[in-house]
PDB file of N, CA and C in Angstrom:
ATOM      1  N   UNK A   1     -22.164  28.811  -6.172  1.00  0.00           N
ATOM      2  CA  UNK A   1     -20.758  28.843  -5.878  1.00  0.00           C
ATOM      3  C   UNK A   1     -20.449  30.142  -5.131  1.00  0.00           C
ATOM      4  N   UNK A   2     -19.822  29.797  -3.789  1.00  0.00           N
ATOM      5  CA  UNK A   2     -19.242  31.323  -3.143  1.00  0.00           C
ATOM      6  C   UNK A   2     -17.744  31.602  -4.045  1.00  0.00           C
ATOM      7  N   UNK A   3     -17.643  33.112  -4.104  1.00  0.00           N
ATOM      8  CA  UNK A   3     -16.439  33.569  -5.145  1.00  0.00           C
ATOM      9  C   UNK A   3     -16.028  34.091  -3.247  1.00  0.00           C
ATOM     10  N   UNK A   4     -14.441  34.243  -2.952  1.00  0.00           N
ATOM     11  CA  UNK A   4     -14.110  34.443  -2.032  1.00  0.00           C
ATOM     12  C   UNK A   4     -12.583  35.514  -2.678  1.00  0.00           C
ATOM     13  N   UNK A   5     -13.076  36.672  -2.482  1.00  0.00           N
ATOM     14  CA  UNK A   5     -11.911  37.442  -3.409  1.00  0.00           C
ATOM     15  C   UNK A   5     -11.825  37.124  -4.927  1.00  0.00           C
ATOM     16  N   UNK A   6     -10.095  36.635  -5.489  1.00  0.00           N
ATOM     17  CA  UNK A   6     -10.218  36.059  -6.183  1.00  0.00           C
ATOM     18  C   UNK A   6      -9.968  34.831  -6.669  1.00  0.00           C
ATOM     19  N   UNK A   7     -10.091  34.037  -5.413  1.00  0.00           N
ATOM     20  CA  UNK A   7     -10.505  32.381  -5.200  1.00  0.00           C
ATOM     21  C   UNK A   7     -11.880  31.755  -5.337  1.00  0.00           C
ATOM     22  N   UNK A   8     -11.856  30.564  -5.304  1.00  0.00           N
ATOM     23  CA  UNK A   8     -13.360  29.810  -5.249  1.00  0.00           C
ATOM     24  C   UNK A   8     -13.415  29.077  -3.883  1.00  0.00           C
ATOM     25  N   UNK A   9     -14.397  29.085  -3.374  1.00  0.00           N
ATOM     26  CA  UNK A   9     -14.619  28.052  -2.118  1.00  0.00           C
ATOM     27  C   UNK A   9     -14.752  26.792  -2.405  1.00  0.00           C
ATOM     28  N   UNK A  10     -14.281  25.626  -2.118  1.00  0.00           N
ATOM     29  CA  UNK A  10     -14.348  24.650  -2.406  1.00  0.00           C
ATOM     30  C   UNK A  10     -15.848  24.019  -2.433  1.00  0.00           C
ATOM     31  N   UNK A  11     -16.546  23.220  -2.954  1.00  0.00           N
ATOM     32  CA  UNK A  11     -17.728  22.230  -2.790  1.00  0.00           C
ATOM     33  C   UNK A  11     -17.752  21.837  -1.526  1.00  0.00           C
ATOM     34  N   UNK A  12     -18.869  21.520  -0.851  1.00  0.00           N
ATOM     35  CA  UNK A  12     -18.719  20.598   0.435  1.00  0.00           C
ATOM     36  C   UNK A  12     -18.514  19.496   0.261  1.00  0.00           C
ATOM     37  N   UNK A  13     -19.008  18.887  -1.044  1.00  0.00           N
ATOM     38  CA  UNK A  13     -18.815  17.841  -1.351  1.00  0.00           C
ATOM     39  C   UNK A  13     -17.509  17.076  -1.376  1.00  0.00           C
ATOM     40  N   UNK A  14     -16.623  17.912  -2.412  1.00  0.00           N
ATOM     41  CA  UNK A  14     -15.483  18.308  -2.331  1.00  0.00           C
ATOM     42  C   UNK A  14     -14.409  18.191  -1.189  1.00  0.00           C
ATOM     43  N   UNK A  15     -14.923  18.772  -0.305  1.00  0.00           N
ATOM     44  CA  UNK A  15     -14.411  18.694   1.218  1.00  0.00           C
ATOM     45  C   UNK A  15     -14.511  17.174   1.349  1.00  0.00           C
ATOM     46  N   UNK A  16     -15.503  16.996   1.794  1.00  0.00           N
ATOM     47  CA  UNK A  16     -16.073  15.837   2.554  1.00  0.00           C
ATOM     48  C   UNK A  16     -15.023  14.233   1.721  1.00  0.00           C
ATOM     49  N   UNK A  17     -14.982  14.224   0.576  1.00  0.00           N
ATOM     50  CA  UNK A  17     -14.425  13.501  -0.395  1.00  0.00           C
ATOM     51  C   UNK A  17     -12.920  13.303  -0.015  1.00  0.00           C
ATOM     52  N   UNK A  18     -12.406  14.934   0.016  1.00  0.00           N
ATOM     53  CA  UNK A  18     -10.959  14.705   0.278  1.00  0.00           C
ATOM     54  C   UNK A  18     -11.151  13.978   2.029  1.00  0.00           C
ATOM     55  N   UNK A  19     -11.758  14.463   2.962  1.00  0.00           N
ATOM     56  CA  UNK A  19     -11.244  13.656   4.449  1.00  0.00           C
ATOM     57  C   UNK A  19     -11.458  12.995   3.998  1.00  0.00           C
ATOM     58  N   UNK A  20     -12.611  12.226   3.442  1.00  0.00           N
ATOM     59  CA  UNK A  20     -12.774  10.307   3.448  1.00  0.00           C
ATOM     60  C   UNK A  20     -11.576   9.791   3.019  1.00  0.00           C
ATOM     61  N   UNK A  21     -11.272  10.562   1.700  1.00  0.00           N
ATOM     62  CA  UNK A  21      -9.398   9.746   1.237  1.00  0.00           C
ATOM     63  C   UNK A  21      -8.760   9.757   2.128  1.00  0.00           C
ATOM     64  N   UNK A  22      -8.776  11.093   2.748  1.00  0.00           N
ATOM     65  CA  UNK A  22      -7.309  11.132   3.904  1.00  0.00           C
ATOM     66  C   UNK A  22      -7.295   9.931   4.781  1.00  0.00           C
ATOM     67  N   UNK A  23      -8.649   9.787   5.475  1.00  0.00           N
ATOM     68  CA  UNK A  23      -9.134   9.209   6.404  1.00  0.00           C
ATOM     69  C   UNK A  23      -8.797   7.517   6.573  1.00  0.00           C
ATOM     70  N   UNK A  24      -9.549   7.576   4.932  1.00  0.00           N
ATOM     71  CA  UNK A  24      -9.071   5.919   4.254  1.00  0.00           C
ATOM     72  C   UNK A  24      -7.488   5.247   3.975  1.00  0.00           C
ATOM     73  N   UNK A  25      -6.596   6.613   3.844  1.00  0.00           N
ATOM     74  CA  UNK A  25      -5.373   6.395   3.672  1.00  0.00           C
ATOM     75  C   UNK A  25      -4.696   6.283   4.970  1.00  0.00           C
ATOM     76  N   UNK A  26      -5.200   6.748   6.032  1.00  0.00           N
ATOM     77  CA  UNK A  26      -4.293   6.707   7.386  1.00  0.00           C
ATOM     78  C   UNK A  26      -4.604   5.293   8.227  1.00  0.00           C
ATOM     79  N   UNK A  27      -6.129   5.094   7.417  1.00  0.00           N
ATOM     80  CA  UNK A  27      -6.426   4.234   7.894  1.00  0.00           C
ATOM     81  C   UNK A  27      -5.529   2.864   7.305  1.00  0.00           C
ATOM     82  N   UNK A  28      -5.048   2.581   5.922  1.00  0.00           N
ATOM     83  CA  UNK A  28      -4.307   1.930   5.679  1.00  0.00           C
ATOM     84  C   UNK A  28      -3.536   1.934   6.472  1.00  0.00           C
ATOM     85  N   UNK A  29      -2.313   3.146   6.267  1.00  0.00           N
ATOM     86  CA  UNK A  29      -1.227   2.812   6.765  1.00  0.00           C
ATOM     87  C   UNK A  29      -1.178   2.301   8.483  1.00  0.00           C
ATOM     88  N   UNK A  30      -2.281   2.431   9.050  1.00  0.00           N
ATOM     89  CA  UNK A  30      -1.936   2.618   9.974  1.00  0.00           C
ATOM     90  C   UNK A  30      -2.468   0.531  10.863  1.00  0.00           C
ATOM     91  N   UNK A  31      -3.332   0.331   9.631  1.00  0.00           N
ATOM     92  CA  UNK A  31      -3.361  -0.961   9.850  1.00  0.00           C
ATOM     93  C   UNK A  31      -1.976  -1.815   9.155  1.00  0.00           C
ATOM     94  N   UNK A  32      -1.640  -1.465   8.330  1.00  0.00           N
ATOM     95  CA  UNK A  32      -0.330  -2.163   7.721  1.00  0.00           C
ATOM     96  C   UNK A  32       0.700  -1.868   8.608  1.00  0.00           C
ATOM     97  N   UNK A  33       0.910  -0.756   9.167  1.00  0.00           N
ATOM     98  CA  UNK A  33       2.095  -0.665  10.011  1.00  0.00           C
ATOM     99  C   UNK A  33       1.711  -1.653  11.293  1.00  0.00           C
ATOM    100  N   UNK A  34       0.252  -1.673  11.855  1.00  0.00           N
ATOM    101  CA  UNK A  34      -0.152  -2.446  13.492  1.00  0.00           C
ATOM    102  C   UNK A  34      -0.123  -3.711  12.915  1.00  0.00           C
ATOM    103  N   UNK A  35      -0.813  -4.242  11.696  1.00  0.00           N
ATOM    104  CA  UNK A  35      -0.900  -5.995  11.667  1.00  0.00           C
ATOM    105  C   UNK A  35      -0.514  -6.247  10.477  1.00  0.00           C
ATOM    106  N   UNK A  36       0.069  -5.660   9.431  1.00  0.00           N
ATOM    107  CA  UNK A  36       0.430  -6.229   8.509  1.00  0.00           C
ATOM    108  C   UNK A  36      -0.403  -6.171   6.970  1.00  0.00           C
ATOM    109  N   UNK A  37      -1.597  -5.766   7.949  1.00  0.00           N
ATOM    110  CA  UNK A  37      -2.574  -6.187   6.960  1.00  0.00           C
ATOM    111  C   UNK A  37      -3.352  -4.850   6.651  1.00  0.00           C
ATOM    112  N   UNK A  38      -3.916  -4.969   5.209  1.00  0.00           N
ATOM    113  CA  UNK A  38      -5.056  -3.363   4.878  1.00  0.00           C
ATOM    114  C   UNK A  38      -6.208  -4.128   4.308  1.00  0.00           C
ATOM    115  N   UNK A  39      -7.449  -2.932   4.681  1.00  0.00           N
ATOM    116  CA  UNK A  39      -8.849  -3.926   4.630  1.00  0.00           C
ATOM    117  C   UNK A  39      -9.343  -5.057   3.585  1.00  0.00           C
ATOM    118  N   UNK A  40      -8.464  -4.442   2.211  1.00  0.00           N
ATOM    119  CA  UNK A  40      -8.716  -5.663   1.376  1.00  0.00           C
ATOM    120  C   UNK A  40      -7.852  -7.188   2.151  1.00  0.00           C
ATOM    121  N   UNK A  41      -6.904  -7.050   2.574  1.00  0.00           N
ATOM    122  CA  UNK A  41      -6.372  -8.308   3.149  1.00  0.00           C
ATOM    123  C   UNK A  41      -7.120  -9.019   4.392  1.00  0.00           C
ATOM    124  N   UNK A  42      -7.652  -7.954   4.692  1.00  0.00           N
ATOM    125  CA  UNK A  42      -8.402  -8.719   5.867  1.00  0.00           C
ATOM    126  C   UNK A  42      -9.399  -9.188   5.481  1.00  0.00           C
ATOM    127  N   UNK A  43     -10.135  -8.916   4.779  1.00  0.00           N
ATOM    128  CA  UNK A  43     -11.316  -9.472   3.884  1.00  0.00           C
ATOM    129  C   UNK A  43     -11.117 -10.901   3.471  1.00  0.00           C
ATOM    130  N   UNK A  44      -9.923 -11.053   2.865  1.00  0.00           N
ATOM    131  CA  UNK A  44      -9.080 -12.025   2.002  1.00  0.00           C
ATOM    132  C   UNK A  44      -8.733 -13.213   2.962  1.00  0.00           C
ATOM    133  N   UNK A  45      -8.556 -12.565   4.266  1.00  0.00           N
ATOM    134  CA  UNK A  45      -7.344 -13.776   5.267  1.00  0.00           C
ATOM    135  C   UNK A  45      -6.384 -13.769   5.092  1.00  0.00           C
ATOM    136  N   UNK A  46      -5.542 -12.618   4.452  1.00  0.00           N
ATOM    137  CA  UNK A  46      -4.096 -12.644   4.509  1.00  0.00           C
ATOM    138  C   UNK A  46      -3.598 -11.557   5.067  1.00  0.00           C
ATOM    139  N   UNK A  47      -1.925 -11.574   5.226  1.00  0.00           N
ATOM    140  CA  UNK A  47      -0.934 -10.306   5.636  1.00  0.00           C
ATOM    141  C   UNK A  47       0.123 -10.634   5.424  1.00  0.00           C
ATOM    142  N   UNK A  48       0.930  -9.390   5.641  1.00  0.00           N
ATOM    143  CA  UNK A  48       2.474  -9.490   5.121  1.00  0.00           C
ATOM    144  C   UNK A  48       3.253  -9.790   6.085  1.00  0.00           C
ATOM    145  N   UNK A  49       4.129 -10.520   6.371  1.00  0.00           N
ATOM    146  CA  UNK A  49       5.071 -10.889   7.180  1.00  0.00           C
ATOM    147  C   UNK A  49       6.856 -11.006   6.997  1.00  0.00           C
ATOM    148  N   UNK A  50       7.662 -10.858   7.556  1.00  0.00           N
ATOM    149  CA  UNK A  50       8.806 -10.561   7.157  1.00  0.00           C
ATOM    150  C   UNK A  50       9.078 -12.233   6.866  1.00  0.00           C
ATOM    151  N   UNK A  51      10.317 -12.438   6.066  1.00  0.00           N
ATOM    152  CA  UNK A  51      10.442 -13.596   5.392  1.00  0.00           C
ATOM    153  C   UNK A  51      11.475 -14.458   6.613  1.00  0.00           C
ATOM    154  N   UNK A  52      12.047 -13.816   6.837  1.00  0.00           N
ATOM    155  CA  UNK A  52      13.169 -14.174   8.090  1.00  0.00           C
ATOM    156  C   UNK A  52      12.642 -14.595   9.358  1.00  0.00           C
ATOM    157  N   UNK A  53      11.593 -14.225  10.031  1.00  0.00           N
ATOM    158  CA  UNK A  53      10.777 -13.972  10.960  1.00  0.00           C
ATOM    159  C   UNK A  53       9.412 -14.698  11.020  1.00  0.00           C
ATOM    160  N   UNK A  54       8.878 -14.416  10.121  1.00  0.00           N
ATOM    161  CA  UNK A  54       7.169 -14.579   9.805  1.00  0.00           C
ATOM    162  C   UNK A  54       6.477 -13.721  10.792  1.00  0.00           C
ATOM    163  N   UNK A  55       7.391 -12.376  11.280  1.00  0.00           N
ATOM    164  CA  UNK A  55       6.328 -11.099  12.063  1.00  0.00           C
ATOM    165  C   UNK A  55       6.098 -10.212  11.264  1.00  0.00           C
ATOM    166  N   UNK A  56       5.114  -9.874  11.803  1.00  0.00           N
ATOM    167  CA  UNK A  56       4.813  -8.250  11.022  1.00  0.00           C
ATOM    168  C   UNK A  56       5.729  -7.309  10.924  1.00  0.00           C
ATOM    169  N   UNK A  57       6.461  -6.744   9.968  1.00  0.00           N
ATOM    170  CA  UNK A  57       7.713  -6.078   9.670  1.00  0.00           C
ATOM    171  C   UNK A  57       7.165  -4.406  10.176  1.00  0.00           C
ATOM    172  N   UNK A  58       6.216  -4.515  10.840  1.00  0.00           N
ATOM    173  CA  UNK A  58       6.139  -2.537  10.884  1.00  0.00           C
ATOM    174  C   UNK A  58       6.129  -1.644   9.736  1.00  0.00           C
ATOM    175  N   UNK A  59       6.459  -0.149  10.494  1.00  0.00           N
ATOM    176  CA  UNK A  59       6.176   0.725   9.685  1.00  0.00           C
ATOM    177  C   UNK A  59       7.391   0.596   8.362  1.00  0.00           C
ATOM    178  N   UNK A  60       8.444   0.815   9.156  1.00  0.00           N
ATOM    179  CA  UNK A  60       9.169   0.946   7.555  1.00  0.00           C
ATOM    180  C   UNK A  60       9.361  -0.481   6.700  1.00  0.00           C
ATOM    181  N   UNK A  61       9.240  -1.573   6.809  1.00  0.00           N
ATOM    182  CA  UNK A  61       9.394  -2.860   6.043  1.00  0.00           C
ATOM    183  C   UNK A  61       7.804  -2.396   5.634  1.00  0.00           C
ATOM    184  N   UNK A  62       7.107  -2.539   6.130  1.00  0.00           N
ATOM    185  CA  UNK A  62       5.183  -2.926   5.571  1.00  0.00           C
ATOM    186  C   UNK A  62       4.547  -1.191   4.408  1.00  0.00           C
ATOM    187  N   UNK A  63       5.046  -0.701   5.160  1.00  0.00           N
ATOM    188  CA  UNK A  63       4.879   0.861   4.834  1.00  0.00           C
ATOM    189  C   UNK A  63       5.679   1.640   3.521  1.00  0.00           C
ATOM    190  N   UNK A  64       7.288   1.851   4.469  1.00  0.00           N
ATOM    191  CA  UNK A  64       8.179   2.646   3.654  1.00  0.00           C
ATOM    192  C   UNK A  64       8.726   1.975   2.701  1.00  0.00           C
ATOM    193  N   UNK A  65       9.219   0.700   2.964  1.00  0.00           N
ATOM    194  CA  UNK A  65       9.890   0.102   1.975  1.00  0.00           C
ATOM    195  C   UNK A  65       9.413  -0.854   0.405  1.00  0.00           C
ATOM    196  N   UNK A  66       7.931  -1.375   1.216  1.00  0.00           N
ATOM    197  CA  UNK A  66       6.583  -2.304   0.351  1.00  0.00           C
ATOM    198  C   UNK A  66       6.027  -1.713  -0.085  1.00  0.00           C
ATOM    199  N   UNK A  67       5.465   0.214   0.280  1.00  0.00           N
ATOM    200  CA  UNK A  67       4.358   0.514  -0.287  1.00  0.00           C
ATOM    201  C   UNK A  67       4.811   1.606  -0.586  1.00  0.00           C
ATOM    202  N   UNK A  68       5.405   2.932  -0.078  1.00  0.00           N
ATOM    203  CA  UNK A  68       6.010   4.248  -0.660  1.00  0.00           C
ATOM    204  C   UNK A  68       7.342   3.966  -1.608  1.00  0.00           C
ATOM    205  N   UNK A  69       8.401   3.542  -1.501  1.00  0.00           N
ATOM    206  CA  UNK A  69       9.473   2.889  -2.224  1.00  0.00           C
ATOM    207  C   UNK A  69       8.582   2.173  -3.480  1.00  0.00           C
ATOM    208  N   UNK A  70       7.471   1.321  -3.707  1.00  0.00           N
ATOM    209  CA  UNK A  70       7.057   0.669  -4.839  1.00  0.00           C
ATOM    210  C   UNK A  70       6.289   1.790  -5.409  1.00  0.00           C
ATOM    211  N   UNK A  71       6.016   2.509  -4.757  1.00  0.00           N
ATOM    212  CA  UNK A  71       5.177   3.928  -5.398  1.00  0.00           C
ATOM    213  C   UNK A  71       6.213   4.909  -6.222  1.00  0.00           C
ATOM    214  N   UNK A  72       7.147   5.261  -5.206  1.00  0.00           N
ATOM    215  CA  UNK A  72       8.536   6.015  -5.866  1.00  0.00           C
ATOM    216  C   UNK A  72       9.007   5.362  -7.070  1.00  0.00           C
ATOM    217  N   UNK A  73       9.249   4.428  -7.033  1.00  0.00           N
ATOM    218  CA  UNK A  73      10.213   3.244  -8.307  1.00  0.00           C
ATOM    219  C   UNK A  73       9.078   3.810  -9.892  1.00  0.00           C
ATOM    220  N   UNK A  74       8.006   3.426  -9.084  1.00  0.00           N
ATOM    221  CA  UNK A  74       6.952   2.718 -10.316  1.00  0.00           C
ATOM    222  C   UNK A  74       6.890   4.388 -10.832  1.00  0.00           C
ATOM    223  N   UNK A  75       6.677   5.485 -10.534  1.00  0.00           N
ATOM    224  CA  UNK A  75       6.531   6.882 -10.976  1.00  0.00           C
ATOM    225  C   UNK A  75       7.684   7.319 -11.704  1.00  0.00           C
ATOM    226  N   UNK A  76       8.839   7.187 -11.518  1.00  0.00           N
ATOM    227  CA  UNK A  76       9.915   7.117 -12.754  1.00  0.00           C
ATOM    228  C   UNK A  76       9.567   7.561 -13.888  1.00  0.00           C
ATOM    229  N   UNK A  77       9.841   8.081 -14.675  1.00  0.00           N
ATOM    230  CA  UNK A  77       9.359   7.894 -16.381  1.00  0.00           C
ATOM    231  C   UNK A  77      10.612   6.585 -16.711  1.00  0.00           C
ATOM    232  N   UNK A  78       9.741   6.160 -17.665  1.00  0.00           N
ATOM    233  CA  UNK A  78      10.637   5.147 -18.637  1.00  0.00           C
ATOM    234  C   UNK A  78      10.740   3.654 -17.224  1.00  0.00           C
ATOM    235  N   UNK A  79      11.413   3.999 -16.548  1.00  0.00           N
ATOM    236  CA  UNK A  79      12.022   2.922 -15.524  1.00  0.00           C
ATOM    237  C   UNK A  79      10.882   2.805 -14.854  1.00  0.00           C
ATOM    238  N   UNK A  80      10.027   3.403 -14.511  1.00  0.00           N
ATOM    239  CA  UNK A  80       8.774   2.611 -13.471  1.00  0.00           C
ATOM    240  C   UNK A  80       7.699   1.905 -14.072  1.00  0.00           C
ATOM    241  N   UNK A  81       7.448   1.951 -15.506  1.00  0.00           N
ATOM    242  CA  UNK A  81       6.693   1.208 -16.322  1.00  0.00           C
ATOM    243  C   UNK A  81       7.302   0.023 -16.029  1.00  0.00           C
ATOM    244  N   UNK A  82       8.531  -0.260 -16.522  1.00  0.00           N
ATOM    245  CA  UNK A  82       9.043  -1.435 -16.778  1.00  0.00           C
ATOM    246  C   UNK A  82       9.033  -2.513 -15.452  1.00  0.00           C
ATOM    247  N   UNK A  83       9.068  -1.454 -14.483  1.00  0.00           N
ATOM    248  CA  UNK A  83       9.323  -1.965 -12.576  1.00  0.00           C
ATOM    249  C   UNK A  83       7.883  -2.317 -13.011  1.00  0.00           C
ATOM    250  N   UNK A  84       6.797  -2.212 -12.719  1.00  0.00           N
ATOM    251  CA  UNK A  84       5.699  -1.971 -12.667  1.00  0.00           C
ATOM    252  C   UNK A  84       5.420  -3.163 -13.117  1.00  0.00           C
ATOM    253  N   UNK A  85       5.314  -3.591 -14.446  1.00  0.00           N
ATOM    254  CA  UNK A  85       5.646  -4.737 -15.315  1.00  0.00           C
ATOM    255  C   UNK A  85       6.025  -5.939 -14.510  1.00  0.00           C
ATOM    256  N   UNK A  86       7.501  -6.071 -14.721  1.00  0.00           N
ATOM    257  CA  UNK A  86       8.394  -7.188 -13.258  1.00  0.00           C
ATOM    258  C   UNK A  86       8.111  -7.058 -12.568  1.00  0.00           C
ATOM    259  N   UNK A  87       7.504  -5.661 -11.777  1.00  0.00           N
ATOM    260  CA  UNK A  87       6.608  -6.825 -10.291  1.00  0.00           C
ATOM    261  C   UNK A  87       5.446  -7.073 -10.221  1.00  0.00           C
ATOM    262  N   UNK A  88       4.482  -6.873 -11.331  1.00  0.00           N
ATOM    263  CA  UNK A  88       3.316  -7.845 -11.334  1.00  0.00           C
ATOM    264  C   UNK A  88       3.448  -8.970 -12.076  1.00  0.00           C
ATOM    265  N   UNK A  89       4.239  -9.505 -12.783  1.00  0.00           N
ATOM    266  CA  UNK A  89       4.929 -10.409 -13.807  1.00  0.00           C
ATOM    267  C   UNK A  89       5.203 -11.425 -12.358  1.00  0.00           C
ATOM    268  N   UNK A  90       6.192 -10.961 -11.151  1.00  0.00           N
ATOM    269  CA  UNK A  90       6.904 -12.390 -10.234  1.00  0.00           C
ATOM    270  C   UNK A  90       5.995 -12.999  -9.598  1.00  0.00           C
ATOM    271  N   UNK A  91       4.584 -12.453 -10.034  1.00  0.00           N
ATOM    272  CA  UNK A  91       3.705 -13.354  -9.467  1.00  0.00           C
ATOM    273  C   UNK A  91       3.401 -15.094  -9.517  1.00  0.00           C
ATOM    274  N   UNK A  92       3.477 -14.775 -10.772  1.00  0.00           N
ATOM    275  CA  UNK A  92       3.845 -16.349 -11.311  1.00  0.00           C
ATOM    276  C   UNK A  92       5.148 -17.114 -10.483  1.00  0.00           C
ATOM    277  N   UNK A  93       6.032 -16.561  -9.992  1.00  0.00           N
ATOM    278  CA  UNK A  93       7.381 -17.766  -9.755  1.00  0.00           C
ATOM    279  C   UNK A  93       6.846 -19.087  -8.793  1.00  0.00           C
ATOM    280  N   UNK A  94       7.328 -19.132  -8.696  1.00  0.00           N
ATOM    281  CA  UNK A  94       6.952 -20.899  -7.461  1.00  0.00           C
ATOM    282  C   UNK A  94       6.243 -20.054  -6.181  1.00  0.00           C
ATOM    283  N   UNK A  95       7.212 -18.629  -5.306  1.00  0.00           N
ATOM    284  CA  UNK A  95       7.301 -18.484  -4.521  1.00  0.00           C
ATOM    285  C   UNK A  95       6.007 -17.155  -4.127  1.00  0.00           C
ATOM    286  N   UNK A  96       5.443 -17.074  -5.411  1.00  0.00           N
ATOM    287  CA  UNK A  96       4.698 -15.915  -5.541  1.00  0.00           C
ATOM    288  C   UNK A  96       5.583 -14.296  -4.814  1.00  0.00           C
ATOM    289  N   UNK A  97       6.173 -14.338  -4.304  1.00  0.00           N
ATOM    290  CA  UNK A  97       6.536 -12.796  -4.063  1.00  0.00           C
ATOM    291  C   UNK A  97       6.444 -12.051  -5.299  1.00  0.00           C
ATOM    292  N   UNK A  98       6.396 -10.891  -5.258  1.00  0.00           N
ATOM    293  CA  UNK A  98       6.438 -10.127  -6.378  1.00  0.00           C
ATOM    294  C   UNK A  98       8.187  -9.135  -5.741  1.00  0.00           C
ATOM    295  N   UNK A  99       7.904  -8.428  -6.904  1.00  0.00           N
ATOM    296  CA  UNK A  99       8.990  -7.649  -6.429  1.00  0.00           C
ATOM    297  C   UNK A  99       9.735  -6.681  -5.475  1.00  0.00           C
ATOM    298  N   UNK A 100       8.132  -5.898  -4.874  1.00  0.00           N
ATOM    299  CA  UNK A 100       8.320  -5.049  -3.992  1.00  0.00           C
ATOM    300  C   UNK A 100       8.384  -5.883  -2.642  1.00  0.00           C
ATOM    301  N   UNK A 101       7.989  -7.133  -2.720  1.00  0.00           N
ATOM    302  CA  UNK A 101       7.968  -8.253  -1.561  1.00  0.00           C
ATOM    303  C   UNK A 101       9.504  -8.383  -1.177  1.00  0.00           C
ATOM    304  N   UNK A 102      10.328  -8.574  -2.602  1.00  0.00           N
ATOM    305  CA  UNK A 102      12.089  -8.637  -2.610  1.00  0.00           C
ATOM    306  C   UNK A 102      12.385  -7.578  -1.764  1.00  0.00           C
ATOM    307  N   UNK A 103      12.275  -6.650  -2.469  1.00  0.00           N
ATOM    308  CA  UNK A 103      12.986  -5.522  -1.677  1.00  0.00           C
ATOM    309  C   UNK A 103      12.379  -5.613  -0.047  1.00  0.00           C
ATOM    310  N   UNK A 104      11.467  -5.237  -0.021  1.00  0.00           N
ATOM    311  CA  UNK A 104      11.218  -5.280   1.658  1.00  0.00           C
ATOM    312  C   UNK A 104      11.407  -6.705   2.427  1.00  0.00           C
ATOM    313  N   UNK A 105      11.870  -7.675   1.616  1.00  0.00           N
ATOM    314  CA  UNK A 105      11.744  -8.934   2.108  1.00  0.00           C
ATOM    315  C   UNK A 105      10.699  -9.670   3.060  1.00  0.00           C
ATOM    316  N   UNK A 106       9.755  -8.989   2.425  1.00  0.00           N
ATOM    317  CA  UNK A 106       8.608  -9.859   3.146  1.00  0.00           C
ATOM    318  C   UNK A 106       7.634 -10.851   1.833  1.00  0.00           C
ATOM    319  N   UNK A 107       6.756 -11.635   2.362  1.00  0.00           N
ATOM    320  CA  UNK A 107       5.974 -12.673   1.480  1.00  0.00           C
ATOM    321  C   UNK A 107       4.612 -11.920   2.499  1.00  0.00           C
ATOM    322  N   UNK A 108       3.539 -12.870   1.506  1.00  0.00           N
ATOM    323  CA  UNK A 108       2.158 -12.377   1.970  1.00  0.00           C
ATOM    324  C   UNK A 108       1.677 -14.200   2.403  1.00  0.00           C
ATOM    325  N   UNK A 109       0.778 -14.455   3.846  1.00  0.00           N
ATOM    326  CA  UNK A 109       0.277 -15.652   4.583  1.00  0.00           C
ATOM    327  C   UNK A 109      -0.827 -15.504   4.643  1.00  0.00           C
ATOM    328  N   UNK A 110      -1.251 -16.832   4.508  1.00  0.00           N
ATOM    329  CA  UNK A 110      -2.986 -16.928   5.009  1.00  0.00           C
ATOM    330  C   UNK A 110      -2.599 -16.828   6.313  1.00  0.00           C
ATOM    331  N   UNK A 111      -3.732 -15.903   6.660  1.00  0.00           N
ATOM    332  CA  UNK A 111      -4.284 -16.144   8.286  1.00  0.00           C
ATOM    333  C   UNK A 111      -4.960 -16.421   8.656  1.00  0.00           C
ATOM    334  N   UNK A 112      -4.747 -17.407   9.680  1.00  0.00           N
ATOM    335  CA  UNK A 112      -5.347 -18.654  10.253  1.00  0.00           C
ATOM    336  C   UNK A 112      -6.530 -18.447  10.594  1.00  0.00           C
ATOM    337  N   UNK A 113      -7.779 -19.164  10.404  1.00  0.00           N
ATOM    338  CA  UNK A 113      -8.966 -18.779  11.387  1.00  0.00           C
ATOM    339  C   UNK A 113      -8.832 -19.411  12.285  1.00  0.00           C
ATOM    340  N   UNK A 114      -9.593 -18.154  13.358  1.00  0.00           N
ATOM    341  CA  UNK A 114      -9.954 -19.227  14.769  1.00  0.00           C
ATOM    342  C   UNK A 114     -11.161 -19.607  14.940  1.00  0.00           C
TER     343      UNK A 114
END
């Protein structure tokens, strides 16, 4: 271990670990904001689409409103357990949306093969 004053130098390992997250996370957003979709969905054959439309809702419907907003809610004390709960619970309805689907008003589609 290098001692650097009276700090520690990080691991390389360490390093290397945090870019891959970063890396992996931009890489999400940055496919959810272009198609809707993040690598588990593409794997799957599906994406999110606005309910009104059936387009890809972008950054803030796919992003801010589906995925940071369901992150914000659910971190709450007391109130994001319960969110957390009800929106893996609306899975079951007829329509499958869950909850964070409500709010951003989008549903999730198979996509089509060609």
């Amino acid at each position: 271990m290098i001692i650097y004053g009276s700090g520690f130098a990080p691991k390389p390992a360490s390093v290397v670990f945090a870019l891959a997250l970063v890396a992996l996370l931009l890489t999400q957003v940055a496919l959810l904001w272009k198609r809707g979709q993040t690598l588990g969905k593409i794997a799957m054959g599906i994406r999110i689409v606005r309910v009104d439309t059936l387009a890809n809702g972008g950054f803030v419907t796919n992003v801010l409103l589906r995925t940071f907003l369901n992150s914000v809610i659910t971190a709450i004390p007391i109130l994001g357990p319960l969110y957390g709960l009800a929106d893996a619970l609306l899975i079951f309805k007829a329509d499958r949306r869950c909850l964070h689907d409500h709010l951003a008003k989008t549903c999730v589609i198979v996509v089509p093969r060609a």
